[in-house]
C-alpha atoms as a PDB file:
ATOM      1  CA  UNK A   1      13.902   0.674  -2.664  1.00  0.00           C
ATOM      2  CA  UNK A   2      14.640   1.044  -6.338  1.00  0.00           C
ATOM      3  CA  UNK A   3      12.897   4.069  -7.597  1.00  0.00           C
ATOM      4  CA  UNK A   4       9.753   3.953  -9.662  1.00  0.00           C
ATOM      5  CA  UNK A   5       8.810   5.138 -13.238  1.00  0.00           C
ATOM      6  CA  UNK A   6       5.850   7.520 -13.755  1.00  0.00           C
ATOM      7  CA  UNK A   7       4.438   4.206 -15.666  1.00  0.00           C
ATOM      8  CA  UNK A   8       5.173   2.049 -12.809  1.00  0.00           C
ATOM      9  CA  UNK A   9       3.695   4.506 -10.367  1.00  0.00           C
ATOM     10  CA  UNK A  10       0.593   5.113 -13.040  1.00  0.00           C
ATOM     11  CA  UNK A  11       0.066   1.012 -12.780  1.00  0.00           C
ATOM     12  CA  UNK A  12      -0.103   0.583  -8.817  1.00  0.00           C
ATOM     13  CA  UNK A  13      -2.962   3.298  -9.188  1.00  0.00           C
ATOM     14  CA  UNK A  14      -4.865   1.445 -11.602  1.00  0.00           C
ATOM     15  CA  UNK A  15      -4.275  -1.926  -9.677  1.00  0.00           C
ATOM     16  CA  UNK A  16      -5.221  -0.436  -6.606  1.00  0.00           C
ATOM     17  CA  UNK A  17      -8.620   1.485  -8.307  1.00  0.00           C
ATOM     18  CA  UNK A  18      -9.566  -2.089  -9.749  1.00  0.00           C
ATOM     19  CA  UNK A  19      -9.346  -3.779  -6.846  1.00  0.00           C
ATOM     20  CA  UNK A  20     -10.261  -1.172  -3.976  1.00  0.00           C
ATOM     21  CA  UNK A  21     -12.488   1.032  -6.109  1.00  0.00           C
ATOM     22  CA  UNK A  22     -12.187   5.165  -6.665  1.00  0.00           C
ATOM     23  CA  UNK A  23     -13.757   5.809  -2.898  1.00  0.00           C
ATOM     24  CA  UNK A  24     -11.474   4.932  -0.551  1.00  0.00           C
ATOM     25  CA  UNK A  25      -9.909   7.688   2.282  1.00  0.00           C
ATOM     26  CA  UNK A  26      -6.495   8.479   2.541  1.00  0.00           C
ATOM     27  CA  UNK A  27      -5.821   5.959   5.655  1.00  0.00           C
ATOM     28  CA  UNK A  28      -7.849   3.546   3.154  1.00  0.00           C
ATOM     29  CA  UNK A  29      -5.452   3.962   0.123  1.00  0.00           C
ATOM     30  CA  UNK A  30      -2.555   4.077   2.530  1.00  0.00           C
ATOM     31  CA  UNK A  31      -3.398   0.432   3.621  1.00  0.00           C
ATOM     32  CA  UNK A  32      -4.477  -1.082  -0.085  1.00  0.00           C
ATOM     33  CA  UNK A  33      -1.218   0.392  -0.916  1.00  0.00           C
ATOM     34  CA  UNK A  34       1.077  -1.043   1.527  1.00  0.00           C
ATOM     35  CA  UNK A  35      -0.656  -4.090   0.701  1.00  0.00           C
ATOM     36  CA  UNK A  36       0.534  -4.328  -2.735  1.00  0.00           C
ATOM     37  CA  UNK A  37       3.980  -3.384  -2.151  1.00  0.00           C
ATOM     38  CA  UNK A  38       4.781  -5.597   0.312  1.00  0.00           C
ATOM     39  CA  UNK A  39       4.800  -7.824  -2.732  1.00  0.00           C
ATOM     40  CA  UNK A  40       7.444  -5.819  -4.215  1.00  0.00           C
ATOM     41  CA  UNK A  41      11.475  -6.277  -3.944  1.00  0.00           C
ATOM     42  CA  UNK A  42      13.006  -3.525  -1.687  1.00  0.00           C
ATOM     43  CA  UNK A  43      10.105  -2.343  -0.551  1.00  0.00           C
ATOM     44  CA  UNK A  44      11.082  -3.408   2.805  1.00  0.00           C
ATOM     45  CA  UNK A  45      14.632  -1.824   3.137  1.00  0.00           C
ATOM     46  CA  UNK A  46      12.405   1.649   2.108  1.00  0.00           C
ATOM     47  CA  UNK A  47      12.925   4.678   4.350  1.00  0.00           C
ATOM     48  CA  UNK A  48       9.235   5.690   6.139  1.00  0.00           C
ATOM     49  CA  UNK A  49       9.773   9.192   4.085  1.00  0.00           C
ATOM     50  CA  UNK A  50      10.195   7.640   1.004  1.00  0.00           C
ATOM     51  CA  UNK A  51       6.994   5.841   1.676  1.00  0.00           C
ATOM     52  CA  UNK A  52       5.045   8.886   2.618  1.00  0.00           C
ATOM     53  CA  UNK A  53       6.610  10.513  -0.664  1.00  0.00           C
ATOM     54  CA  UNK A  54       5.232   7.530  -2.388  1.00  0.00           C
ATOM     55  CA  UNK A  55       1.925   7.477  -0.917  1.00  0.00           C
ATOM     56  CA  UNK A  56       1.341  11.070  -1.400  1.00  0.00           C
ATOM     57  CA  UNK A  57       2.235  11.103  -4.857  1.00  0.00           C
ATOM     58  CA  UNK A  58      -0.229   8.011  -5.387  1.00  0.00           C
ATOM     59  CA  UNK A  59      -2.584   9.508  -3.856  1.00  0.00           C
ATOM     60  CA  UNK A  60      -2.827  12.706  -5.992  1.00  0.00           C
ATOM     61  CA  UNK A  61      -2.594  10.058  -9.525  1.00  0.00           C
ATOM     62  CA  UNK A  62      -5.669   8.373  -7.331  1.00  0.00           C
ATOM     63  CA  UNK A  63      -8.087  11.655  -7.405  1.00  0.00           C
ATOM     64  CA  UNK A  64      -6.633  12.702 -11.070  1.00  0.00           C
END
């Protein structure tokens, strides 16, 4: 999986806080987030830790 720009990254937050709302647990971010990149070229061929990096940086732009 190609790597993502702090813009890109800044985007799937916003998508995913429009359509999931600013509430959601960690296992429920995990899952809206998934969701959306399974739309995404490469995402499948990603490495499980460069998911978790992914998540947990997403996560932390989530609560900012």
């Amino acid at each position: 999986m190609k790597s993502l720009t702090t813009e890109q990254k800044q985007q799937l937050v916003e998508i995913i806080n429009e359509e999931f709302g600013s509430g959601m647990t960690l296992a429920e971010f995990t899952d809206a987030l998934l969701g959306v990149l399974e739309d995404m070229p490469g995402f499948e061929t990603a490495k499980q830790s460069t998911i978790n990096k992914l998540v947990n940086q997403l996560w932390s732009k989530y609560h900012e």
